[in-house]
Protein backbone atom coordinates (compact mmCIF):
# COMPACT_ATOMS: atom_id res chain seq x y z
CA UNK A 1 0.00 0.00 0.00
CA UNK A 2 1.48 3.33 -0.84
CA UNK A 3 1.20 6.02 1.96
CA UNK A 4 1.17 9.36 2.18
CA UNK A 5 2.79 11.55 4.52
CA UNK A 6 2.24 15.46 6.04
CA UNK A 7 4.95 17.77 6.62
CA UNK A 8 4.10 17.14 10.01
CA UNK A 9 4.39 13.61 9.93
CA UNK A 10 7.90 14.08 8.32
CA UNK A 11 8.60 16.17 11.15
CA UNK A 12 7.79 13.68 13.95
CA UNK A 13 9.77 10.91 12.29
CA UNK A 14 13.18 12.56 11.02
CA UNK A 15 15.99 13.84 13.71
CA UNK A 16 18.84 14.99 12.89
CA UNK A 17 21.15 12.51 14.22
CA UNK A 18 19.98 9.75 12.59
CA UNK A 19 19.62 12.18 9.39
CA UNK A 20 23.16 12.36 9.74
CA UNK A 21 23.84 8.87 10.17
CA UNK A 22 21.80 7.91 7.25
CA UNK A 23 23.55 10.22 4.61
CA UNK A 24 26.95 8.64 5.91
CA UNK A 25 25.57 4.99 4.98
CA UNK A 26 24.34 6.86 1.57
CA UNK A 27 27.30 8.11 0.74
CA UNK A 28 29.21 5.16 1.91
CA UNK A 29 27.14 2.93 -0.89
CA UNK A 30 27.61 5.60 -3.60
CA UNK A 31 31.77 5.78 -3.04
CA UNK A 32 31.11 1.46 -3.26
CA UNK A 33 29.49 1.94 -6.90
CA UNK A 34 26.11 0.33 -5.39
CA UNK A 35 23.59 3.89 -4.91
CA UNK A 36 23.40 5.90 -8.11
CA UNK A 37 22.42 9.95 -8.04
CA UNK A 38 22.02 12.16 -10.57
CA UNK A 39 22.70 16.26 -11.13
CA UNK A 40 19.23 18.36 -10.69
CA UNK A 41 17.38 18.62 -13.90
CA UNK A 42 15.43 21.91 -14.14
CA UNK A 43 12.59 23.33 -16.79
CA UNK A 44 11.98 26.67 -16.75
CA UNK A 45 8.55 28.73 -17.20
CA UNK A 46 7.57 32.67 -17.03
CA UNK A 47 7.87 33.08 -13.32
CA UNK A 48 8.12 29.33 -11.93
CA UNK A 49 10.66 26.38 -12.09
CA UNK A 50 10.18 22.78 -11.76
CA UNK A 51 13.24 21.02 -10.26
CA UNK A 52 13.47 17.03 -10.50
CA UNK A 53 16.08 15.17 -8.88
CA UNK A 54 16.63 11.10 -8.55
CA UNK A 55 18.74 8.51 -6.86
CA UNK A 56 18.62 5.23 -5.85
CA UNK A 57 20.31 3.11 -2.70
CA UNK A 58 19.97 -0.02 -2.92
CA UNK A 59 21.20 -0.56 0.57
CA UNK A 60 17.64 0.54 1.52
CA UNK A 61 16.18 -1.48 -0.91
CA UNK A 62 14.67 2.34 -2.37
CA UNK A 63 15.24 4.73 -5.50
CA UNK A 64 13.20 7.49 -5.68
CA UNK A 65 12.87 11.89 -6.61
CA UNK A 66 12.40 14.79 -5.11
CA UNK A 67 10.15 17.20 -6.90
CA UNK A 68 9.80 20.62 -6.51
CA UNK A 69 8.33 24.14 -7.99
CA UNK A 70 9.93 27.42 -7.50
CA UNK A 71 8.09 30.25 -7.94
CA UNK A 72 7.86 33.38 -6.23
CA UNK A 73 4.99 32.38 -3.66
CA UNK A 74 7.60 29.96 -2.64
CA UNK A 75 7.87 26.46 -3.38
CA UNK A 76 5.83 23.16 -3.04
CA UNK A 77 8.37 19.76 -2.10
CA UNK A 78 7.16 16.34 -2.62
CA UNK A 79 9.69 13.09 -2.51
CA UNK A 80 8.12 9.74 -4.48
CA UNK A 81 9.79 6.77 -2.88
CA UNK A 82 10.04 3.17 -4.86
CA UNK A 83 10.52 -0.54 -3.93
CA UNK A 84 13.82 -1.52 -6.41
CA UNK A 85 12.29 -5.06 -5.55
CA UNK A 86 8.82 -4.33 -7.47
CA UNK A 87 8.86 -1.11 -8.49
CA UNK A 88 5.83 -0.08 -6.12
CA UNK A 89 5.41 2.88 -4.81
CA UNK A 90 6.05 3.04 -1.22
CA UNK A 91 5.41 6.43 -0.80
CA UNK A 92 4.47 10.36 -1.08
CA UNK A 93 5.57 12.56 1.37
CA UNK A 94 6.06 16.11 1.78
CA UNK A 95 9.48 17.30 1.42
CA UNK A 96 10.18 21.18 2.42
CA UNK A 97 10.94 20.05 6.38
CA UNK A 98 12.96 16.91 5.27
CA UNK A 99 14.75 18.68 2.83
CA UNK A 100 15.96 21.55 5.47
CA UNK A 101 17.00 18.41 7.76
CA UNK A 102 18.33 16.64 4.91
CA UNK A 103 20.55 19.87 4.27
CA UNK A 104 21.89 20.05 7.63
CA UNK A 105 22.92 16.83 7.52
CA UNK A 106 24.98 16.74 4.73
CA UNK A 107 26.78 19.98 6.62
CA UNK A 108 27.17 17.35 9.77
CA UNK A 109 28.69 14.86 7.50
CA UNK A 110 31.33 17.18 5.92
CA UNK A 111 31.99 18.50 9.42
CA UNK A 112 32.18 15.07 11.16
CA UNK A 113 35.13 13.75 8.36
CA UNK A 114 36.73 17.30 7.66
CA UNK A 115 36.41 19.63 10.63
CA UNK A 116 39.05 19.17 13.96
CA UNK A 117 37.68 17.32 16.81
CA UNK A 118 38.23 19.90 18.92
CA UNK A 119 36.26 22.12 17.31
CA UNK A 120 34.18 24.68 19.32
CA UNK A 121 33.35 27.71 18.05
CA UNK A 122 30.69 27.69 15.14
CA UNK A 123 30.35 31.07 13.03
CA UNK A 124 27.05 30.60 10.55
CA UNK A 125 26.36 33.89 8.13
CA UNK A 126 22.74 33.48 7.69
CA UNK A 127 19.81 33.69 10.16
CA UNK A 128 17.10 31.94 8.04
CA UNK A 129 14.84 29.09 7.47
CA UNK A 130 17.78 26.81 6.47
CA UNK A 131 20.16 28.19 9.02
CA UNK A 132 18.72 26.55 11.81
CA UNK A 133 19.79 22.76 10.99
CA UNK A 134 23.24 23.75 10.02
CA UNK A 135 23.56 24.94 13.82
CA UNK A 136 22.25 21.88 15.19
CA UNK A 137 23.77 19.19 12.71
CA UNK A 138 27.54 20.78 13.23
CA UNK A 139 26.47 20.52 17.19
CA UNK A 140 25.65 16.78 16.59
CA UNK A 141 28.69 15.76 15.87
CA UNK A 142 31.50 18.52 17.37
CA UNK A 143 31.35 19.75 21.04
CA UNK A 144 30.36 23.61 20.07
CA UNK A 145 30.34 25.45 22.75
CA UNK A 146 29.58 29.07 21.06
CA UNK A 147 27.86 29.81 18.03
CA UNK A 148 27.54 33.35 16.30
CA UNK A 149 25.37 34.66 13.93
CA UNK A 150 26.01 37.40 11.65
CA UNK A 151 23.12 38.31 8.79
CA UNK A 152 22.24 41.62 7.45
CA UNK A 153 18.77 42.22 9.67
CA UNK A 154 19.80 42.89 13.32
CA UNK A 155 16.65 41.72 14.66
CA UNK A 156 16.91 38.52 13.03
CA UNK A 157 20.31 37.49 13.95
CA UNK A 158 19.16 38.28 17.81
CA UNK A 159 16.23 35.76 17.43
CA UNK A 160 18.40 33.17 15.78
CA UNK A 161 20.65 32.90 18.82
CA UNK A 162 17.90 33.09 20.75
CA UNK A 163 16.51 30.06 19.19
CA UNK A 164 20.05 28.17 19.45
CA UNK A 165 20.42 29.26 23.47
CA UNK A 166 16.33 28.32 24.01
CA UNK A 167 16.95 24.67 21.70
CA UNK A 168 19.90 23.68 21.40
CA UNK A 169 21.61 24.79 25.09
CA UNK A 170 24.86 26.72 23.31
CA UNK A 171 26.09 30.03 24.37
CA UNK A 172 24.86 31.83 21.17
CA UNK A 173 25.33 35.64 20.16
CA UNK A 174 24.83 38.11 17.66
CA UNK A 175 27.67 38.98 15.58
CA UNK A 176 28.14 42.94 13.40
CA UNK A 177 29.50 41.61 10.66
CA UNK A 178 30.86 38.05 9.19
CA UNK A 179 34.47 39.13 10.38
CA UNK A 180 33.40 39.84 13.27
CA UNK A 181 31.39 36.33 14.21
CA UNK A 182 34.61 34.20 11.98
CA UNK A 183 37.31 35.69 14.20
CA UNK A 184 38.61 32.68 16.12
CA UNK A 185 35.96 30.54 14.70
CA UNK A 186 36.65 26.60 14.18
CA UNK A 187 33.39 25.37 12.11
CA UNK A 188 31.79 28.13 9.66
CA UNK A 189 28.46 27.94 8.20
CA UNK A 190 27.43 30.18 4.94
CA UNK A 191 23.39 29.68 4.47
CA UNK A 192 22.47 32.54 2.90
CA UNK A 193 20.33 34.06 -0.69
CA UNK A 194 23.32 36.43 -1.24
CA UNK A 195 24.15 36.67 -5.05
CA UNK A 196 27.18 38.13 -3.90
CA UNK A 197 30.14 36.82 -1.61
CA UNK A 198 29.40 36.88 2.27
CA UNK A 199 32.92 35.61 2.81
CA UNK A 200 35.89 36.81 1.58
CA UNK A 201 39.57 34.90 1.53
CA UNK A 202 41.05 37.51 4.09
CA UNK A 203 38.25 36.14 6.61
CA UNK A 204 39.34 32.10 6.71
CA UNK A 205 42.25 31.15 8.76
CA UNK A 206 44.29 28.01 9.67
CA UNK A 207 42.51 25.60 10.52
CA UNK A 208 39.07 26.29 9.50
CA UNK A 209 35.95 24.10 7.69
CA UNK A 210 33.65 26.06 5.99
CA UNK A 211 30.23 24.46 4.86
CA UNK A 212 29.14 26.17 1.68
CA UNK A 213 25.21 25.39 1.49
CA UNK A 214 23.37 28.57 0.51
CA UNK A 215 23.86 28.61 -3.25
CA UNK A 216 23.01 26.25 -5.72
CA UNK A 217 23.33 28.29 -9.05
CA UNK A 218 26.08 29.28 -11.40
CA UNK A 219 25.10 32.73 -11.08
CA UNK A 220 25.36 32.86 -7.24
CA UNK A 221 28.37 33.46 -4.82
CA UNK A 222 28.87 33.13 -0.82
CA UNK A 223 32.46 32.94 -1.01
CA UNK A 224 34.76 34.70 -3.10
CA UNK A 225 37.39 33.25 -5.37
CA UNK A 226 40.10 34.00 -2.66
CA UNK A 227 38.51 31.95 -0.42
CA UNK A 228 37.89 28.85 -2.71
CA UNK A 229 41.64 29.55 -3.25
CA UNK A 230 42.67 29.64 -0.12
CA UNK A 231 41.39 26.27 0.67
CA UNK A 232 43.47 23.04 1.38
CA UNK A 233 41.18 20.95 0.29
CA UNK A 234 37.60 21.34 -1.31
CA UNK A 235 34.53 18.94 -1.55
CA UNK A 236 30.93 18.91 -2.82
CA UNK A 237 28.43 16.14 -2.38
CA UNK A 238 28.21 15.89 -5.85
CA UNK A 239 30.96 16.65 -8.24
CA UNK A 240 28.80 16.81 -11.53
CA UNK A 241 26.46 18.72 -9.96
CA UNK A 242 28.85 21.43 -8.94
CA UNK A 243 29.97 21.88 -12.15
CA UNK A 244 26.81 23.09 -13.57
CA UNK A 245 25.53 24.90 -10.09
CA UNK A 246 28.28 25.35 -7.58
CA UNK A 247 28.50 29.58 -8.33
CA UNK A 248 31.68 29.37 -5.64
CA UNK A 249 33.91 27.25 -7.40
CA UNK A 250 32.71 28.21 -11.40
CA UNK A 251 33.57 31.53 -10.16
CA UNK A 252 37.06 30.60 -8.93
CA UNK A 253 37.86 28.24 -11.63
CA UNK A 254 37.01 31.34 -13.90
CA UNK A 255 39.39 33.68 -12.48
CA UNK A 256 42.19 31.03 -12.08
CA UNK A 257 42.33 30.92 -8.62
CA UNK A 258 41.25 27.15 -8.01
CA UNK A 259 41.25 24.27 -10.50
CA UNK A 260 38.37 21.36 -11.07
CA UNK A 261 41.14 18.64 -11.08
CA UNK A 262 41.28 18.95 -7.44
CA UNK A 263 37.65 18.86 -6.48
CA UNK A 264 36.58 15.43 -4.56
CA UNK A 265 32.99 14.33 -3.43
CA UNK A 266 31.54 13.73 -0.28
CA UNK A 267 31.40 9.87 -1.16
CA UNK A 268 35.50 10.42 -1.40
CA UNK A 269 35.43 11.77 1.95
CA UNK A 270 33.47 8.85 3.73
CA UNK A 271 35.11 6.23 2.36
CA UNK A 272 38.64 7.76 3.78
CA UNK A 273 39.88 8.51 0.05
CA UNK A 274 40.73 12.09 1.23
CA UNK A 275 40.98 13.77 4.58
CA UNK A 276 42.33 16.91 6.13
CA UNK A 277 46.38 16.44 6.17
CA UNK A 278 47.13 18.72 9.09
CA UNK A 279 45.60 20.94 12.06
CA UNK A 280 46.29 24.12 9.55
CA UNK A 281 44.67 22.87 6.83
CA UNK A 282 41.44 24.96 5.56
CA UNK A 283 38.38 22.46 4.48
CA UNK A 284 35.68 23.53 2.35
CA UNK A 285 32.65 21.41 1.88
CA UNK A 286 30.07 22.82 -1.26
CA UNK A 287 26.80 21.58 -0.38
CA UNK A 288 24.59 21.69 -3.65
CA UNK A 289 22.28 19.32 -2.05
CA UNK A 290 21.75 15.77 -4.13
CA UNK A 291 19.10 13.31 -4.16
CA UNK A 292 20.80 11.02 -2.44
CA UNK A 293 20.46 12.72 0.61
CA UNK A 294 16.66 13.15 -0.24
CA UNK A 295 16.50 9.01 -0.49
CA UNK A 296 18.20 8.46 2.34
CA UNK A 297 16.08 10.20 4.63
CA UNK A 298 13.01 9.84 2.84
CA UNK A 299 13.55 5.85 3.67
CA UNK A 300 14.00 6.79 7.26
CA UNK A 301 10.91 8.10 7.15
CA UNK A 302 9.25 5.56 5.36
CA UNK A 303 10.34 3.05 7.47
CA UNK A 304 9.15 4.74 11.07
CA UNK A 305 6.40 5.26 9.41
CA UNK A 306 5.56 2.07 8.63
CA UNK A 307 6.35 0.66 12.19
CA UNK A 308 4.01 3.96 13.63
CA UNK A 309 0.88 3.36 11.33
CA UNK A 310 1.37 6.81 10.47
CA UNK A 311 0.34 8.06 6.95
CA UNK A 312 -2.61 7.96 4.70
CA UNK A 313 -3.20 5.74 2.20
CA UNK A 314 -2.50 7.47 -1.28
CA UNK A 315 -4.36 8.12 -3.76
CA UNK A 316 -6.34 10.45 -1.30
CA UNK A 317 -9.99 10.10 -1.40
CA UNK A 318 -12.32 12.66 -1.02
């Protein structure tokens, strides 16, 4: 019977940890050659975009796609989820919370292989929707003891560390600027709309992971070319996807300060291919988001689900 499932529902069943935990196994089976992903296809129309993207892990015994419209009223998520056994559908859910989950994660996971240990101090430019998860995935899996904020709307960057002091327990302030909150910081966050760069090279300093996740178009910067350059070493979760949206690195391949030939994936990463060398070393994970990450925690949720009795059975009636 194929179910169908409420963003609330999604919400109940998915925490971050195991989010987390279930990308690594993902990402595991793609660097093994057994899960297959594919690059975001898009189609465009006066005003609105329609953004497809599939995968399949066989590990969960799943393939399956997110779909989404963008438009600007927003956008509508939905993730179809597939038996590779029979081909039935096992599911429908609503996809706008998992996918702001699902993009935290993939932050944890670069942090958990490429960040120090020791890191405590988390600096995040970006106070919105998205922001919130990359807080609370990069304190899953490093002891952060202080987190700044730094966006462009006072008042907004108060309530976010409001939110991380009231949920998550971390000393959190307000930062005046993005030098300001990455002075001293071990773990940086970028989660912002910016077409621009938030973060220059001159800000990143031995030592550092940054976690690239607010941009996923060529035309669209967070970190400027010095930065890219100044990297050590420099990941995405998807390699051929980065090529056509990561605006960060097409920027810095452009003006010659970084090169494609040294780009790895994520899958790299997890499988112990490539790791930070040294305590200076500055990491730089691009997170495009993939649907991988979409399939893995889509079957999370299909599966606790399942063992709740939670969803309705799909097609609706009436």
């Amino acid at each position: 019977m194929t179910i169908y499932l409420t963003e609330n529902e999604v919400t109940s069943l998915l925490d971050m940890r195991t989010a987390i935990d279930a990308l690594d196994e993902a990402f595991r089976s793609l660097a093994d050659g057994e899960a297959m992903v594919r690059p975001r296809t898009r189609v465009f129309a006066p005003g609105a975009t329609l953004n497809v993207m599939p995968a399949s892990l066989p590990s969960q015994g799943v393939m399956g796609l997110k779909a989404y419209s963008s438009t600007r009223g927003g956008g509508r998520y939905l993730v179809l989820l597939y038996s590779i056994t029979n081909g039935e559908l096992l599911a429908v859910m609503e996809a706008d919370r998992l996918g702001q989950i699902r993009t935290g994660a993939a932050s944890g996971l670069a942090t958990r292989y490429l960040s120090r240990p020791e890191s405590r101090v988390l600096a995040v430019v970006g106070s919105g929707w998205q922001a919130f998860t990359q807080v609370e995935a990069v304190c899953a899996v490093r002891p952060i003891d202080e987190v700044r904020v730094y966006s462009r709307t006072p008042a907004n960057r108060e309530r976010f560390a409001g939110w991380v002091r009231q949920h998550l327990g971390v000393a959190a302030r307000p930062a005046d600027s993005a030098k300001e909150a990455l002075d001293g910081a071990d773990v940086v966050c970028t989660i912002t709309s910016s077409t621009t760069p938030v973060v220059t090279g001159e800000l990143l300093a031995p030592g550092m992971h940054v976690n690239a996740a607010g941009s996923n178009r060529a035309t669209a910067a967070e970190l400027d070319s010095a930065a890219v350059g100044k990297a050590t070493l420099v990941v995405a979760d998807l390699g051929d996807q980065a090529k056509i949206e990561a605006g960060d690195l097409i920027a810095a391949a452009k003006a010659g300060q970084w090169d494609w030939s040294s780009l790895y994936d994520l899958a790299d990463v997890v499988a112990g291919r490539c790791r930070r060398a040294s305590e200076s070393d500055i990491t730089l994970f691009e997170s495009q988001g993939v649907a991988l990450e979409d399939v893995a925690a889509s079957a999370v949720v299909y599966r606790r689900a399942v063992a709740a009795g939670l969803g309705q059975p799909w097609p609706l009636e009436g």
